[in-house]
Structure formats: structure tokens, C-alpha cells
C-alpha atoms as a PDB file:
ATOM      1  CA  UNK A   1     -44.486  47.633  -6.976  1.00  0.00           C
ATOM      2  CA  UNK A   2     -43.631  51.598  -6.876  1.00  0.00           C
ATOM      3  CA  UNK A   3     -40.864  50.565  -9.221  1.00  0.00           C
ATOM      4  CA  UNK A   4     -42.925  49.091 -12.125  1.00  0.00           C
ATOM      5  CA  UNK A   5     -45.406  52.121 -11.628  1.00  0.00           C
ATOM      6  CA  UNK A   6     -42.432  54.133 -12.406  1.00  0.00           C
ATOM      7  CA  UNK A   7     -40.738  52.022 -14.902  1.00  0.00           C
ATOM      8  CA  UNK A   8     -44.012  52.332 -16.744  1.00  0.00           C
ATOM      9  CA  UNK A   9     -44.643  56.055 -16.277  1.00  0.00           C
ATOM     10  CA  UNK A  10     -41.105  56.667 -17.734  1.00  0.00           C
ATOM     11  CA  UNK A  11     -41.808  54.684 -20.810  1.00  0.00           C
ATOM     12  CA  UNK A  12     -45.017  55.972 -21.357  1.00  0.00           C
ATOM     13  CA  UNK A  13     -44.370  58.894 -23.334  1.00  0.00           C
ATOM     14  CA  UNK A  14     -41.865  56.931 -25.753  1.00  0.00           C
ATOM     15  CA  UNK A  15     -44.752  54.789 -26.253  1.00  0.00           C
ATOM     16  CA  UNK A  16     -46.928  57.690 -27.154  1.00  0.00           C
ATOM     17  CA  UNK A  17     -44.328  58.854 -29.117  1.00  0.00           C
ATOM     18  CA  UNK A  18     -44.175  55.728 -31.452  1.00  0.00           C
ATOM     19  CA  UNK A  19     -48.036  55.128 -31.690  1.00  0.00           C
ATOM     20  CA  UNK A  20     -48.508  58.655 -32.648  1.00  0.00           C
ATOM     21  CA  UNK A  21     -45.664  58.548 -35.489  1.00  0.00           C
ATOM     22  CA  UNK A  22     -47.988  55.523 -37.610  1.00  0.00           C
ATOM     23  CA  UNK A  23     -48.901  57.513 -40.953  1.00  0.00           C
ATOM     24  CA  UNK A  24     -52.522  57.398 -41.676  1.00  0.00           C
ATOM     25  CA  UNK A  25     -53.330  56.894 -45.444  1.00  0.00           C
ATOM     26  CA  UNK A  26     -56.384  58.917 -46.455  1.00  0.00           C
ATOM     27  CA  UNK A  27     -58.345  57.066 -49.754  1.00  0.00           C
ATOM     28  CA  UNK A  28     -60.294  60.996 -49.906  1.00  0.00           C
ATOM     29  CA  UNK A  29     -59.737  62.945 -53.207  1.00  0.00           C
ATOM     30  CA  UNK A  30     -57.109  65.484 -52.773  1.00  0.00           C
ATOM     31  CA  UNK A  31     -57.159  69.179 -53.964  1.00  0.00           C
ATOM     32  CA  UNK A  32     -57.121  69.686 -57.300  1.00  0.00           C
ATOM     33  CA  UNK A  33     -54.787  72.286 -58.369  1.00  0.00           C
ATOM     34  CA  UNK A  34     -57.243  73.400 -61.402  1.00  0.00           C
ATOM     35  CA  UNK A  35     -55.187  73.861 -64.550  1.00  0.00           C
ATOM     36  CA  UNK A  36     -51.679  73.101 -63.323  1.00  0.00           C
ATOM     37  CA  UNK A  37     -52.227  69.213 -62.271  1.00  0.00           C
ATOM     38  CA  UNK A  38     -51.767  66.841 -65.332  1.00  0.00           C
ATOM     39  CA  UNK A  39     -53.575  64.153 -66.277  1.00  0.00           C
ATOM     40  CA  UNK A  40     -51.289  60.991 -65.336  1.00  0.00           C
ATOM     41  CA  UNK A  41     -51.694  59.073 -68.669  1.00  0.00           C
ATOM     42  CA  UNK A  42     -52.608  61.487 -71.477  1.00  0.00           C
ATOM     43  CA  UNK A  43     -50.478  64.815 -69.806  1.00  0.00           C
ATOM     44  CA  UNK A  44     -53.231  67.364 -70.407  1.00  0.00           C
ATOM     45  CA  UNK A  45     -53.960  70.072 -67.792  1.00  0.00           C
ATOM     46  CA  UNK A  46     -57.050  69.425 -65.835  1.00  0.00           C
ATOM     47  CA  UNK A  47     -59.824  72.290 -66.277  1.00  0.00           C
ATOM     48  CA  UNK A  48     -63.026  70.646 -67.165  1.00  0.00           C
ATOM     49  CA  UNK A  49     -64.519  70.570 -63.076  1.00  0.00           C
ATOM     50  CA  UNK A  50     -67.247  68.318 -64.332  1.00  0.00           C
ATOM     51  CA  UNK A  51     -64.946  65.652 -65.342  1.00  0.00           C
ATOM     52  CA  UNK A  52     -61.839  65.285 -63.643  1.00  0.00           C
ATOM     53  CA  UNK A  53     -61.158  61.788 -61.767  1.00  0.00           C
ATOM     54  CA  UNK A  54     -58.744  61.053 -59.273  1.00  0.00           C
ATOM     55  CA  UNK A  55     -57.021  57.454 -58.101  1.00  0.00           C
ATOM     56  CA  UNK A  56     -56.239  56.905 -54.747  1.00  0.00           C
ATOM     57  CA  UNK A  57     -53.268  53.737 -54.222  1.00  0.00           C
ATOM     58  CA  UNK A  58     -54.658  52.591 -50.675  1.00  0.00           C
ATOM     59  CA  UNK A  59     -51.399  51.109 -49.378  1.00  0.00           C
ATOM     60  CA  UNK A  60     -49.496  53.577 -50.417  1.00  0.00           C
ATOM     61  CA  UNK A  61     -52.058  57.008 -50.180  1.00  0.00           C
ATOM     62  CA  UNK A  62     -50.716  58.472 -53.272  1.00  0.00           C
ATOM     63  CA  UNK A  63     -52.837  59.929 -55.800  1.00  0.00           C
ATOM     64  CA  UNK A  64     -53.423  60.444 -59.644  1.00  0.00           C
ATOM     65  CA  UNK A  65     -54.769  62.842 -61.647  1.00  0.00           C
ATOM     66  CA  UNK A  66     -57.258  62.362 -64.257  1.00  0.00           C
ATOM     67  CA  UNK A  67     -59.059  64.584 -66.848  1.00  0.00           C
ATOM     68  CA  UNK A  68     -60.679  62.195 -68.138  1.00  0.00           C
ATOM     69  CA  UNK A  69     -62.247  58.751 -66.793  1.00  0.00           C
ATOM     70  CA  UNK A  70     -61.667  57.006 -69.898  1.00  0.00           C
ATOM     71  CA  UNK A  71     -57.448  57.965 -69.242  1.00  0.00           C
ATOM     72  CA  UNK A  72     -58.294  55.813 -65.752  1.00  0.00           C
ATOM     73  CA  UNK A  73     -59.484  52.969 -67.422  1.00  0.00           C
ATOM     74  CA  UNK A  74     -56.908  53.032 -70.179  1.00  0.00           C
ATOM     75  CA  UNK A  75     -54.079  54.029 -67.176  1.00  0.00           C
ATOM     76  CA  UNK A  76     -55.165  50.766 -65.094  1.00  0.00           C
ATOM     77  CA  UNK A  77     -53.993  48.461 -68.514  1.00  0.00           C
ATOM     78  CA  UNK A  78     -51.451  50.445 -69.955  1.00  0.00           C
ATOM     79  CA  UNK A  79     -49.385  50.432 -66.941  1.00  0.00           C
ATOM     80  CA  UNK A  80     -50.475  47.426 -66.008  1.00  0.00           C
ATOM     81  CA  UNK A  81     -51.479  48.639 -62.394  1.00  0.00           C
ATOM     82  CA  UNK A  82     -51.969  45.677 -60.143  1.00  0.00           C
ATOM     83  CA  UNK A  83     -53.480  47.206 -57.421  1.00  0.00           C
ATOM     84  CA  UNK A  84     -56.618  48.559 -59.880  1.00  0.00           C
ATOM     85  CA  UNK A  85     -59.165  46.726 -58.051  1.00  0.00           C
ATOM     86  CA  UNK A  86     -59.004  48.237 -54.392  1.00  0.00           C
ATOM     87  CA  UNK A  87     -58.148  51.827 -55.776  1.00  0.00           C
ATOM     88  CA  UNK A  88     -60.289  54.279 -54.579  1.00  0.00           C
ATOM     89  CA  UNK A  89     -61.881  56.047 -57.613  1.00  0.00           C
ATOM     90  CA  UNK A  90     -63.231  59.672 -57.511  1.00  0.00           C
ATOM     91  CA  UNK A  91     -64.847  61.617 -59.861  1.00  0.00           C
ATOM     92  CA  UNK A  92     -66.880  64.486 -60.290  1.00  0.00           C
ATOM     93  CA  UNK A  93     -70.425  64.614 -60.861  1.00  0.00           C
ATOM     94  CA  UNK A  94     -70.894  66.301 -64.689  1.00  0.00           C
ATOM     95  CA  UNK A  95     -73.612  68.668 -63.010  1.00  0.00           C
ATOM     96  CA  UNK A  96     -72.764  69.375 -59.728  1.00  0.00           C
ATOM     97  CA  UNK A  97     -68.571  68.557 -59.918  1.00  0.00           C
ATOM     98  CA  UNK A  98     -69.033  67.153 -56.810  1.00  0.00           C
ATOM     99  CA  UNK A  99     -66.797  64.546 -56.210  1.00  0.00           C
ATOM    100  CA  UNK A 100     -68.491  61.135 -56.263  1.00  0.00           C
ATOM    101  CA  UNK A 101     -67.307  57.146 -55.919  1.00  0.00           C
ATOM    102  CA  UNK A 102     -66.731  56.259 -59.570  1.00  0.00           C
ATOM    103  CA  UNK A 103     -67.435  52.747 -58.725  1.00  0.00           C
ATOM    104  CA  UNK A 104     -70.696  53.528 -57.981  1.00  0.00           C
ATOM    105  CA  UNK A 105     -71.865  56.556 -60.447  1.00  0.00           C
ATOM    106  CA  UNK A 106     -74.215  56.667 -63.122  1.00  0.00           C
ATOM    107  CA  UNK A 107     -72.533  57.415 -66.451  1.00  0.00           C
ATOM    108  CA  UNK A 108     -74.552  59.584 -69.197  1.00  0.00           C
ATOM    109  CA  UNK A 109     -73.308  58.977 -72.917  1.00  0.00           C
ATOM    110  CA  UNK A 110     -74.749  62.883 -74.028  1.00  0.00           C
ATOM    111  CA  UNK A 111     -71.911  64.955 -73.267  1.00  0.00           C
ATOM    112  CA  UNK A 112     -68.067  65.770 -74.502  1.00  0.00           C
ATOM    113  CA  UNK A 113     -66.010  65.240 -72.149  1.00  0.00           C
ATOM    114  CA  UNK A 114     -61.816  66.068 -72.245  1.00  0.00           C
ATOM    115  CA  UNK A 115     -60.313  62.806 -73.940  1.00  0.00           C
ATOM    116  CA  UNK A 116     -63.386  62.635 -75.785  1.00  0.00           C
ATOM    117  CA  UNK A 117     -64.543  58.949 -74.202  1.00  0.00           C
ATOM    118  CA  UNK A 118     -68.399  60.259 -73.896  1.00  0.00           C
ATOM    119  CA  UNK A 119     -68.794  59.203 -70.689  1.00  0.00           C
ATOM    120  CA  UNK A 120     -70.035  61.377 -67.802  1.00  0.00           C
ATOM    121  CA  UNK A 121     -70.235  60.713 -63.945  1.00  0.00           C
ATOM    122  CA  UNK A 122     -73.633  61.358 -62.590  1.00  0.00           C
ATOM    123  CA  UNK A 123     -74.073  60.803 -58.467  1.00  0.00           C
ATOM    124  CA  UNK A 124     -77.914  59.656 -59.510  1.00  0.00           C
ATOM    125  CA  UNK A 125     -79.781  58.108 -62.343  1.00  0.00           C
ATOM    126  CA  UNK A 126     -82.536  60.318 -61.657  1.00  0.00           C
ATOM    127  CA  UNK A 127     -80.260  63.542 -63.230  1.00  0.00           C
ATOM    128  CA  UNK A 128     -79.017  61.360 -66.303  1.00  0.00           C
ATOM    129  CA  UNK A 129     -81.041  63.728 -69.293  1.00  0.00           C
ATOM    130  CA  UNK A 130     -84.463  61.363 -71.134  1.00  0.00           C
ATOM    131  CA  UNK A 131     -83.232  59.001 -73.592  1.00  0.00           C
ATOM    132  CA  UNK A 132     -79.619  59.076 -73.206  1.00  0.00           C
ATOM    133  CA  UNK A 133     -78.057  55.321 -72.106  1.00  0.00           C
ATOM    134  CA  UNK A 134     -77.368  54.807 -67.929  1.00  0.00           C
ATOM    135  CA  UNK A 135     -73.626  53.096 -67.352  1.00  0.00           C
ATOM    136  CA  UNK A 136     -72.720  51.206 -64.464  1.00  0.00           C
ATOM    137  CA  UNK A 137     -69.162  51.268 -64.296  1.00  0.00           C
ATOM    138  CA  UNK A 138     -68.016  47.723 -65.391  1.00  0.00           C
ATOM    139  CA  UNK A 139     -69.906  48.728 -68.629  1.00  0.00           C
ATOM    140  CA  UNK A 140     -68.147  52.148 -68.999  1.00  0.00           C
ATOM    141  CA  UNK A 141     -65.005  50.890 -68.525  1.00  0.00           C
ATOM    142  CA  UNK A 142     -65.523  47.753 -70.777  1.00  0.00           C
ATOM    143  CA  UNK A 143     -66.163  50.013 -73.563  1.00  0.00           C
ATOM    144  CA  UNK A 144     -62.817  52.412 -72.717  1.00  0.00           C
ATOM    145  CA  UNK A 145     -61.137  49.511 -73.291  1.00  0.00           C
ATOM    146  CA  UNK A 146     -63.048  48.057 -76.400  1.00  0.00           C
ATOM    147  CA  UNK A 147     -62.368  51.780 -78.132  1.00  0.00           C
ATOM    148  CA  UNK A 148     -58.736  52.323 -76.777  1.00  0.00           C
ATOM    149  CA  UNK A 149     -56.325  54.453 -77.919  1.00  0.00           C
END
């Protein structure tokens, strides 16, 4: 019995060892490195605080730069980007530039934004300025891809 107390003991810190090595993938927006990063698709520096987007590959935890969430949209066909649907999406709120779930944002059509797609992340309806049209974002991104470019 004392020998399989110590037979354990002695392994125990290789097994520590190995558990502690497992990466952890984080689906959080990174930093932004404010006009040095490039936006992935269209090669622009991101600047514009209030627009900037972000993709996060869960399986792999790598991330993409966006200036503009119409170069996401286009991004996800152009490169034909398979894992599209359980990418974590980030964007900043147009007001605040807080970053937000693009999934589940309100998007204005009243401001310019970088790649001039029109459409601006807002975190709730309730800022989105009188009489301008509220996005969910199947309908934002339907209309990225009916304009293209």
C-alpha cells in the first residue's frame, strides 16, 4: 500500500505538468494596435475606433482584423471561410467603441463608416438616431453581400 502512495506521489507532479501545458483558446477581442493592424481583406490601417471588427477562429484562437464589418462579411465568402458560422464576431459600438457581439448588435444605416458599407454597430436599439433603419445582423450582412465589391 505505502508503495502505490508513493508511486502516485512521484507521478503527481508530471501529471500536473501535462494538465497545466493544455492551451486555452480565448474567443475575447484582442488589442488593437490602432493604426498599425490591417484590415485582413481590404489591407487598410485600422483608425476609425467606432468601427473596427475583429474575428475570432474558435479552434484555432487566432484573430482578424477588420476596419470595416462589411470586409467581414465579404472576407467570410471571398475566402471561402468554413468555419464562419461559430466565429466569434466583435465589433465596436459606433458611439461608445465598446466592443460588442456583432451577432447580436443593432446596425444604424446614418453613418460613413471606413469601406464605406453604411453600416454601424450599435450595443442597443434604443441609441440607433429617429428614423434611420435598425439591422439585425443576417440583414446587414445579406446586403454586404448583395452590394459586393
Amino acid at each position: 500500500m505505502r508503495r502505490k502512495i508513493l508511486k502516485v506521489l512521484a507521478l503527481a507532479p508530471f501529471a500536473l505538468l501535462f494538465t497545466s501545458c493544455e492551451k486555452k483558446i480565448s474567443h475575447e477581442h484582442r488589442e488593437v494596435h490602432w493604426d498599425r493592424d490591417m484590415c485582413e481583406r481590404c489591407k487598410m490601417v485600422v483608425s476609425e475606433r467606432n468601427h473596427a471588427a475583429q474575428v475570432i477562429n474558435k479552434e484555432t484562437g487566432e484573430a482578424y482584423m477588420f476596419d470595416d464589418i462589411g470586409c467581414v462579411i465579404l472576407w467570410f465568402k471571398e475566402e471561402n471561410i468554413t468555419w464562419k458560422d461559430t466565429a466569434s464576431i466583435w465589433i465596436t459600438d459606433v458611439k461608445t467603441s465598446k466592443w460588442i457581439d456583432a451577432r447580436t448588435a443593432h446596425y444604424d444605416t446614418v453613418h460613413q463608416t471606413p469601406m464605406a458599407y453604411g453600416f454601424s454597430a450599435n450595443e442597443k436599439k434604443e441609441s440607433i438616431v429617429k428614423d434611420s433603419e435598425i439591422l439585425n445582423f443576417e440583414e446587414m450582412s445579406k446586403r454586404v453581400l448583395q452590394r459586393g465589391r
